[in-house]
Protein backbone atom coordinates (compact mmCIF):
# COMPACT_ATOMS: atom_id res chain seq x y z
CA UNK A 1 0.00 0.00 0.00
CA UNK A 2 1.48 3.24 -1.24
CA UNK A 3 0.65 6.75 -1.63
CA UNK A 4 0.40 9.12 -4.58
CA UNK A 5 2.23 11.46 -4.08
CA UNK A 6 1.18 15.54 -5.19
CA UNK A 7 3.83 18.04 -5.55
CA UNK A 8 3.48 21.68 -5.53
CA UNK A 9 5.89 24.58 -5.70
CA UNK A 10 3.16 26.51 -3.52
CA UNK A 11 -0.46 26.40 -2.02
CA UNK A 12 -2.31 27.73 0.35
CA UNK A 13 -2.17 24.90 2.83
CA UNK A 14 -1.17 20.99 1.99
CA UNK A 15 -4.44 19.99 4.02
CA UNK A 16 -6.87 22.23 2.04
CA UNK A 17 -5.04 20.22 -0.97
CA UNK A 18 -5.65 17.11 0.50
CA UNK A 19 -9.68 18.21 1.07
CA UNK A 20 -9.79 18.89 -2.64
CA UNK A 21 -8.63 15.22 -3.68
CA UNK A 22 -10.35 13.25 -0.72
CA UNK A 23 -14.02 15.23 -2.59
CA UNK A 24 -12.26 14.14 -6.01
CA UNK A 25 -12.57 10.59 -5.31
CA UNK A 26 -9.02 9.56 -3.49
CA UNK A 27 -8.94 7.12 -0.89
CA UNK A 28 -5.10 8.31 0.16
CA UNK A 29 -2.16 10.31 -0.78
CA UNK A 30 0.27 12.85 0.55
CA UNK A 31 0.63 16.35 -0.68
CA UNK A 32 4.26 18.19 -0.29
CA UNK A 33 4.85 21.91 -1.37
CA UNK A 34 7.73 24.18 -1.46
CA UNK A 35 5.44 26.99 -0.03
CA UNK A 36 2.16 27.18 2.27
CA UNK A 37 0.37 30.74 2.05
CA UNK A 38 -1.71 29.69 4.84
CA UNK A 39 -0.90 27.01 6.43
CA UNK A 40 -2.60 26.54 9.64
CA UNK A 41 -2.09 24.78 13.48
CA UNK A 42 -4.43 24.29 16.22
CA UNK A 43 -7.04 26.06 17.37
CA UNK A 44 -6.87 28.17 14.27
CA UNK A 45 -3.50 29.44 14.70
CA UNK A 46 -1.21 30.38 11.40
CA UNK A 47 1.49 27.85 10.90
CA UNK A 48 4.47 29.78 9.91
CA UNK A 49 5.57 28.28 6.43
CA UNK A 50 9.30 29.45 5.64
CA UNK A 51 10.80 28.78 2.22
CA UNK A 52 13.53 25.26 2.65
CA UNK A 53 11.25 23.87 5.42
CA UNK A 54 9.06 20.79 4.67
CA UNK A 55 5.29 21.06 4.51
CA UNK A 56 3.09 18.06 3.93
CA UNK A 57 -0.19 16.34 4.51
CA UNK A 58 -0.93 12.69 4.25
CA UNK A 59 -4.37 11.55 4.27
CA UNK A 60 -6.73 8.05 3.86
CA UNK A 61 -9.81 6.37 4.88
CA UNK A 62 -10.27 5.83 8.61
CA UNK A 63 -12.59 3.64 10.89
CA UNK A 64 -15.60 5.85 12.26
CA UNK A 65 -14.99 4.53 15.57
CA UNK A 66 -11.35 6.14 15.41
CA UNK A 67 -11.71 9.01 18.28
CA UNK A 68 -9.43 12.17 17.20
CA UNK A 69 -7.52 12.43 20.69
CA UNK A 70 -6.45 8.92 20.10
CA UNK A 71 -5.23 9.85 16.44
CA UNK A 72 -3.05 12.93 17.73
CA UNK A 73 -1.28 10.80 19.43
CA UNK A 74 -0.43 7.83 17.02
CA UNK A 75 0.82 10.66 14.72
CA UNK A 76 2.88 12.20 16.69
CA UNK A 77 4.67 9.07 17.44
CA UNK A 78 4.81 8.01 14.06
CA UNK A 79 6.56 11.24 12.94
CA UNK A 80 8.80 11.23 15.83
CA UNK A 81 9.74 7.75 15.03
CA UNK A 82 10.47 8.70 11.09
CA UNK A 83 12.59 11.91 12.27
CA UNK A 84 14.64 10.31 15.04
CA UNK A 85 16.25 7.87 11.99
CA UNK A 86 17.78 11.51 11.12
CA UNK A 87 17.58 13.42 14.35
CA UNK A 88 20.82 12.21 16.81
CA UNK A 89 18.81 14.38 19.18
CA UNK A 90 15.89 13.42 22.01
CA UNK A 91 12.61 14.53 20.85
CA UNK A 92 9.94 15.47 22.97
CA UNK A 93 6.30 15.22 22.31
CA UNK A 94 4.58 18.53 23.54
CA UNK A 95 0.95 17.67 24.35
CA UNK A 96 -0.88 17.64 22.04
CA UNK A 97 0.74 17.97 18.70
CA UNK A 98 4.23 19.93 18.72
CA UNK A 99 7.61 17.97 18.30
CA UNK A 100 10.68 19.68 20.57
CA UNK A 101 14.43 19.26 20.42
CA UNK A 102 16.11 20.94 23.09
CA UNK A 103 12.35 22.51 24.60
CA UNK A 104 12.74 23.76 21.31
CA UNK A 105 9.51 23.45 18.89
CA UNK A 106 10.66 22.65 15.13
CA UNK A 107 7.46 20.38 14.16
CA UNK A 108 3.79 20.83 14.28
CA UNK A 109 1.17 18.11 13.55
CA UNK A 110 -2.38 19.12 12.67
CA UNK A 111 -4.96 16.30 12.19
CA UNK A 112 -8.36 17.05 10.55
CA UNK A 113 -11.19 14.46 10.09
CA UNK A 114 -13.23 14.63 7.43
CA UNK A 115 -16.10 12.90 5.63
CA UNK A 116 -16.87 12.01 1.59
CA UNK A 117 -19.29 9.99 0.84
CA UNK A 118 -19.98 8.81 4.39
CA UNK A 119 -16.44 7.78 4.11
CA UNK A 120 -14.12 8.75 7.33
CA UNK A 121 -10.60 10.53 6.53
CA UNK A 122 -7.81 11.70 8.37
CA UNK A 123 -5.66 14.62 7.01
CA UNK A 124 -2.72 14.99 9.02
CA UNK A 125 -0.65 18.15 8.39
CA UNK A 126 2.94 18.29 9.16
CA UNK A 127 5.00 20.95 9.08
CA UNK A 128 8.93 20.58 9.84
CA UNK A 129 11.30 23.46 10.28
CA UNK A 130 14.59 21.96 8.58
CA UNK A 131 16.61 24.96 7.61
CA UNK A 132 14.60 28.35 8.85
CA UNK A 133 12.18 28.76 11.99
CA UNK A 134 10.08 31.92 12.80
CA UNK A 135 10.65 34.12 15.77
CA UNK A 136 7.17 33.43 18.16
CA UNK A 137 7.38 35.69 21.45
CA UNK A 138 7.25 33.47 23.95
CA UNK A 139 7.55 30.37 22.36
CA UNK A 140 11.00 29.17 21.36
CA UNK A 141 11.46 27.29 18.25
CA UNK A 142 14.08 26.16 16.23
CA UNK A 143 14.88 23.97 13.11
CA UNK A 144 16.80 20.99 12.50
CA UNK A 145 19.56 22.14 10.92
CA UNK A 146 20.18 24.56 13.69
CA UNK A 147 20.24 21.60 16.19
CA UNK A 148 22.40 19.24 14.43
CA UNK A 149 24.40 20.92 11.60
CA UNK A 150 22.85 18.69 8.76
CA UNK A 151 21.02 19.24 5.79
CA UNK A 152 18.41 17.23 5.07
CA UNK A 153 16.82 15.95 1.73
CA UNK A 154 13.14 16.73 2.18
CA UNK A 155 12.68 13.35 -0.39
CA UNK A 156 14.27 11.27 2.26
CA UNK A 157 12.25 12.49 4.89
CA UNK A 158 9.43 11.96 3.40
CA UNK A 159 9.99 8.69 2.17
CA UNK A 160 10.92 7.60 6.13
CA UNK A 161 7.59 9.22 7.03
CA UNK A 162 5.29 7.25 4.52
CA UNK A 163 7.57 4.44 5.19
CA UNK A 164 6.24 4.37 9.01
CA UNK A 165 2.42 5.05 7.84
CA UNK A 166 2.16 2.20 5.73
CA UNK A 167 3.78 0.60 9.03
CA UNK A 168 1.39 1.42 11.28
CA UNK A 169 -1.56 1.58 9.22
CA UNK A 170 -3.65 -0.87 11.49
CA UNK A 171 -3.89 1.04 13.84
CA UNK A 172 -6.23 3.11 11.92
CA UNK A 173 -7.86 1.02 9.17
């Protein structure tokens, strides 16, 4: 089980993407772009998308008893898992969907249920900070290069990432 894969040199946000193709008719695929306009967190808050950073939502067909709280945090395991391959670094989960290194954020998760057809999907938006982070009064952030002095290939991160999905699919299907 793979997933198409979309790729965009810039949208307004991966997950509204991801909307679009679930109402099209597909069952799962993941969306990358060079550049979110408006990419978005929890709550409603703006997701910060700087140019060399790694934006991307994956979505497919959930069970409808699959409770959201549950979801959150399966997925932020999962991409912990995928980055620690490349991250020589602890990473912290901060409750409920922010990724630290160092008390540091430089990932945000954003999951979003939604329904076609009477169909259950979950889009879950991820946004990395890999070479740039913005400035957020108080709340620190980073990016990975910043913490460990590599530069990563956004292709290998993403293949790690779908890698551990396809993994773990179970738990959701």
């Amino acid at each position: 089980m793979n997933f198409k894969k979309f790729y965009y040199k810039k949208v307004m946000s991966t997950n509204d993407i991801a909307i679009k193709k679930i109402k099209n008719g597909l069952k799962k695929g993941i969306i990358v772009s060079e550049l979110q306009k408006k990419g978005r967190g929890q709550y409603g808050k703006k997701w910060v998308s700087l140019k060399g950073n790694l934006f991307i939502s994956i979505f497919f067909e959930i069970k409808k008893n699959v409770k959201i709280k549950n979801l959150t945090k399966i997925n932020c395991e999962i991409i912990k898992k995928s980055l620690s391959k490349f991250i020589n670094k602890k990473i912290l989960i901060k409750h409920p969907n922010d990724l630290l290194i160092n008390k540091k954020k430089f990932c945000g998760i954003l999951q979003e249920i939604k329904f076609n057809n009477q169909i259950k999907y979950v889009i879950i938006g991820i946004g990395i900070n890999l070479v740039k982070n913005p400035k957020i009064k108080k709340y620190p952030t980073t990016n990975i290069l910043a913490e460990t002095g590599t530069k990563y290939k956004k292709i290998e991160l993403i293949k790690n990432i779908e890698k551990n999905y396809i993994n773990k699919f179970k738990l959701f299907a």
